[in-house]
C-alpha atoms as a PDB file:
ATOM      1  CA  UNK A   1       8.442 -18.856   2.343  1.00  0.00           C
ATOM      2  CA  UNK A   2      10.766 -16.981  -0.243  1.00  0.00           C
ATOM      3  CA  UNK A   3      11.084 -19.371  -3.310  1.00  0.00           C
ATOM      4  CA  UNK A   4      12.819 -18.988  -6.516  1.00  0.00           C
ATOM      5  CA  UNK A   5      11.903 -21.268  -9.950  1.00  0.00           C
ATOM      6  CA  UNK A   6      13.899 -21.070 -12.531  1.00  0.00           C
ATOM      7  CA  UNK A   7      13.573 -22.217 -16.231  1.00  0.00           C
ATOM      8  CA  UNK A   8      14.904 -22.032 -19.883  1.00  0.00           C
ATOM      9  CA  UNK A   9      17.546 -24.218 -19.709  1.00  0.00           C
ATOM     10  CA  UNK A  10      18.529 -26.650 -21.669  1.00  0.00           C
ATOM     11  CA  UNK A  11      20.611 -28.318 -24.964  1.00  0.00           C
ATOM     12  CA  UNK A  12      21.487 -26.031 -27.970  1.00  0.00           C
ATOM     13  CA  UNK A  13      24.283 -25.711 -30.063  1.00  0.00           C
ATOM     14  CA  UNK A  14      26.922 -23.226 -29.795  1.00  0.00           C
ATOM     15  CA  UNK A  15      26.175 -20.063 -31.718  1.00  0.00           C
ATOM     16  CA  UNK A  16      22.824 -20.780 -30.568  1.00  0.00           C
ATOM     17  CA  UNK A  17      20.545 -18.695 -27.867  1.00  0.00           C
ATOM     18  CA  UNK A  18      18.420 -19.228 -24.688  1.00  0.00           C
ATOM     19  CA  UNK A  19      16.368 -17.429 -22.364  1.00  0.00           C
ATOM     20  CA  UNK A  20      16.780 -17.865 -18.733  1.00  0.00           C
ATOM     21  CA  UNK A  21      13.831 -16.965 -15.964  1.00  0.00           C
ATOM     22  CA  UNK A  22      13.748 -17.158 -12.366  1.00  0.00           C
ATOM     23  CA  UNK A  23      10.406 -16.433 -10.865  1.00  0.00           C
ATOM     24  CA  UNK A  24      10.583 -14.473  -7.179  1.00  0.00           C
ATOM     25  CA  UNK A  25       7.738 -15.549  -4.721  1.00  0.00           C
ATOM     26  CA  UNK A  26       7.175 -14.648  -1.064  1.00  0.00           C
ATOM     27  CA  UNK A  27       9.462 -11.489  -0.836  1.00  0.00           C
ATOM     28  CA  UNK A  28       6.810  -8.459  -0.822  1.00  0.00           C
ATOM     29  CA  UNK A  29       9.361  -5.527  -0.113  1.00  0.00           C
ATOM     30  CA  UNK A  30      11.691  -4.682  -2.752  1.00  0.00           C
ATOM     31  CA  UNK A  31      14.747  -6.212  -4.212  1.00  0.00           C
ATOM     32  CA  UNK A  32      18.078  -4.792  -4.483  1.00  0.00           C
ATOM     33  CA  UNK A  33      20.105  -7.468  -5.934  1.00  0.00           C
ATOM     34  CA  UNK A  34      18.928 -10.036  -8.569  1.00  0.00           C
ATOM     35  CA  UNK A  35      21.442 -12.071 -10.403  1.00  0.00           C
ATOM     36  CA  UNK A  36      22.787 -14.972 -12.027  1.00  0.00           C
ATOM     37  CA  UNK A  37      26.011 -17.679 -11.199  1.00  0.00           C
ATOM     38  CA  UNK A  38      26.994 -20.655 -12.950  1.00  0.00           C
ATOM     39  CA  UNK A  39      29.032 -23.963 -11.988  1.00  0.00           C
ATOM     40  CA  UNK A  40      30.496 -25.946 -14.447  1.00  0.00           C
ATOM     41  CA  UNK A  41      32.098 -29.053 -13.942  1.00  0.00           C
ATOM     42  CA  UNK A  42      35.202 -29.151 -12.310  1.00  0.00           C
ATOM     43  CA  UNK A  43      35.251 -25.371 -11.703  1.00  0.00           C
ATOM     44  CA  UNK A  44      34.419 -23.056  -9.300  1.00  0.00           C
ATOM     45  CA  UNK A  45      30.792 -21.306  -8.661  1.00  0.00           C
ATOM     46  CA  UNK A  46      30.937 -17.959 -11.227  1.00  0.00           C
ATOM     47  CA  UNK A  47      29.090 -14.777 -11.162  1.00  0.00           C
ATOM     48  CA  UNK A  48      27.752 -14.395 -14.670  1.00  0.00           C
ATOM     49  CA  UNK A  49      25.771 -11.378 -14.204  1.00  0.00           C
ATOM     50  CA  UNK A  50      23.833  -8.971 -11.630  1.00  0.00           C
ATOM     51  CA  UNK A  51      21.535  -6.347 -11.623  1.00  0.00           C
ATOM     52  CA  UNK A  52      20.301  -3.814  -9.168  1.00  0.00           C
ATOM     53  CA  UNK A  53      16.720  -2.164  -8.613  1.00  0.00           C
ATOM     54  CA  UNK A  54      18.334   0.697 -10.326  1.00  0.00           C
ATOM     55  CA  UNK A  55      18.971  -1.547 -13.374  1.00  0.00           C
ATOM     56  CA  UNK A  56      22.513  -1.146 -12.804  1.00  0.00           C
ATOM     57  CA  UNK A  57      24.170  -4.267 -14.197  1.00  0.00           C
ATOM     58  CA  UNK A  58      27.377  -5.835 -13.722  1.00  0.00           C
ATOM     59  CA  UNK A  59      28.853  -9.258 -16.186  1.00  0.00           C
ATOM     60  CA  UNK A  60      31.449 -11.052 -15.838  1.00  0.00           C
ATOM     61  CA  UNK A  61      33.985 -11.084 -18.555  1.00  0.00           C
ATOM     62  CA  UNK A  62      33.347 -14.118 -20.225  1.00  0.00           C
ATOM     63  CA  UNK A  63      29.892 -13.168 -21.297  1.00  0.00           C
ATOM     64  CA  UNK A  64      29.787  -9.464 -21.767  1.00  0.00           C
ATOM     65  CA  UNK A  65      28.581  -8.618 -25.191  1.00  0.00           C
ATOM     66  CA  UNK A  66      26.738 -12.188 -25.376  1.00  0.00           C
ATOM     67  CA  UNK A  67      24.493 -11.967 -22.429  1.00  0.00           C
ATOM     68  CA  UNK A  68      22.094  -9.316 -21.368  1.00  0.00           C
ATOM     69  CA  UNK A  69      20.392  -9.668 -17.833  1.00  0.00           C
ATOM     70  CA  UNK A  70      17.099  -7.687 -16.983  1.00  0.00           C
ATOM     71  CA  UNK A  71      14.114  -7.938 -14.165  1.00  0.00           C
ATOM     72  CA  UNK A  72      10.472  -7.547 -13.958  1.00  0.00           C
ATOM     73  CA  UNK A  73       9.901  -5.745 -10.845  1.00  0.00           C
ATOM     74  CA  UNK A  74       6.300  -5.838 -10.994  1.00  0.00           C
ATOM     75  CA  UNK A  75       6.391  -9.776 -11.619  1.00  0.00           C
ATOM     76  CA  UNK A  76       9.557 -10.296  -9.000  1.00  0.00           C
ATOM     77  CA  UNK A  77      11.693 -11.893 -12.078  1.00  0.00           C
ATOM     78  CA  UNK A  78      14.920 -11.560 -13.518  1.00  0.00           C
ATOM     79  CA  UNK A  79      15.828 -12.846 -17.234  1.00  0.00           C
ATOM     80  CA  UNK A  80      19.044 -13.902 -18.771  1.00  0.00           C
ATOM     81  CA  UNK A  81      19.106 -13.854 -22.421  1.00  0.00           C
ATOM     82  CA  UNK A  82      22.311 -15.879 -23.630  1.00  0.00           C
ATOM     83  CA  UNK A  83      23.159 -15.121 -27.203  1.00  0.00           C
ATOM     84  CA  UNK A  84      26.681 -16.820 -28.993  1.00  0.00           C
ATOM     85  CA  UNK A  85      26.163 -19.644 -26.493  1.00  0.00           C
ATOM     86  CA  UNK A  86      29.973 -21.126 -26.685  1.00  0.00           C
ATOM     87  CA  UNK A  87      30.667 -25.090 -25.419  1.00  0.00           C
ATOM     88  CA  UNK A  88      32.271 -22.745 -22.036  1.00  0.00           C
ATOM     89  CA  UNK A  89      29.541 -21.759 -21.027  1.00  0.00           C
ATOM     90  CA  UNK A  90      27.963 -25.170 -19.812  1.00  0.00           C
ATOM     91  CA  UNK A  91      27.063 -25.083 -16.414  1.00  0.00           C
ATOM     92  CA  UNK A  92      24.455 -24.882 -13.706  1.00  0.00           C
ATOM     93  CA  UNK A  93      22.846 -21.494 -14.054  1.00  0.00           C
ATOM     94  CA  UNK A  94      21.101 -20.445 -10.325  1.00  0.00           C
ATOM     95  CA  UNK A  95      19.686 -17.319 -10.139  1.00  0.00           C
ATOM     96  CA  UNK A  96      19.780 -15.471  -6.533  1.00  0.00           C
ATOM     97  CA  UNK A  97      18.114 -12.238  -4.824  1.00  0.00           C
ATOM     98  CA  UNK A  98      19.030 -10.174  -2.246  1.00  0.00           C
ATOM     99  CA  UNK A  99      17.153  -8.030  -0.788  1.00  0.00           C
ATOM    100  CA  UNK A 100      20.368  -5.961   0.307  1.00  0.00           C
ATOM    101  CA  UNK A 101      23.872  -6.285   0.732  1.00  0.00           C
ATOM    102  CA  UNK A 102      23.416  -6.875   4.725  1.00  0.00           C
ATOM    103  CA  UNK A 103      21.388  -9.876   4.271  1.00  0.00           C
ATOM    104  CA  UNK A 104      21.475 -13.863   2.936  1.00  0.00           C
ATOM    105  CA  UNK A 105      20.798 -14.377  -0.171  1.00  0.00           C
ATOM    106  CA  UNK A 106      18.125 -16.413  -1.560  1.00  0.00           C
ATOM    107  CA  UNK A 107      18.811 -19.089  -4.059  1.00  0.00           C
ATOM    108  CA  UNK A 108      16.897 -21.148  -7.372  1.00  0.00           C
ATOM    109  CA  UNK A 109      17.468 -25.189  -7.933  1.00  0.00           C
ATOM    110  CA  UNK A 110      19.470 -24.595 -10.586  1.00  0.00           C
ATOM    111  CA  UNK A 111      18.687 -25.041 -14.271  1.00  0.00           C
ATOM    112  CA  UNK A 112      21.149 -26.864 -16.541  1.00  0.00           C
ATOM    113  CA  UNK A 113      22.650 -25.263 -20.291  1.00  0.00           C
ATOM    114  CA  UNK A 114      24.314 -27.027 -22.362  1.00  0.00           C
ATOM    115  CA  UNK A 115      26.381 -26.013 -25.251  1.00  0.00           C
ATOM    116  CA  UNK A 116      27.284 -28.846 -27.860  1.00  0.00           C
ATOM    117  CA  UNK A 117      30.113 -27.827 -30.468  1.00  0.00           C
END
């Protein structure tokens, strides 16, 4: 059973930093895909930021320049470090694999940041 268990979340200020994990159980074979999308309130589900088993990364707008996304192959985890956290950026971050572009992506609970101004 592939699950994903995410932490780091939580309340900081904005200026402020935090360090996202997701933690990758029960998928043995590699990885192609591991990534992070957010949902705030009101708005629709965002890609934040993606990286492949190449370390080839991708960001969305919004964050490049603040955030920095990396994986632990050897553990099965990918990090999100979130530096200049702005009051925009609260949501519910879920990280995801994929193992490759054919197939369903696997999803975390969800870990809530919030910013305060």
């Amino acid at each position: 059973q592939v699950q994903l268990v995410e932490s780091g979340g939580g309340l900081v200020q904005a200026g402020g930093s935090l360090r996202l994990s997701c933690a990758v159980s029960g998928i043995t074979l590699s990885i192609d895909y591991m990534g992070w999308y957010r949902r705030a309130p009101g708005k629709q589900r965002e890609l934040v930021a993606r990286i492949t088993n190449s370390d080839s990364t991708n960001y969305a707008d919004s964050v490049k320049g603040r955030f920095t996304i990396s994986r632990e192959n050897a553990k099965n985890t990918v990090y999100l470090q979130m530096n200049s956290l702005k009051p925009e950026d609260t949501a519910v971050y879920y990280c995801y694999v994929q193992r490759s572009i054919y197939m369903t992506p696997y999803w975390g609970q969800g870990t809530q940041v919030t910013v305060s101004s």
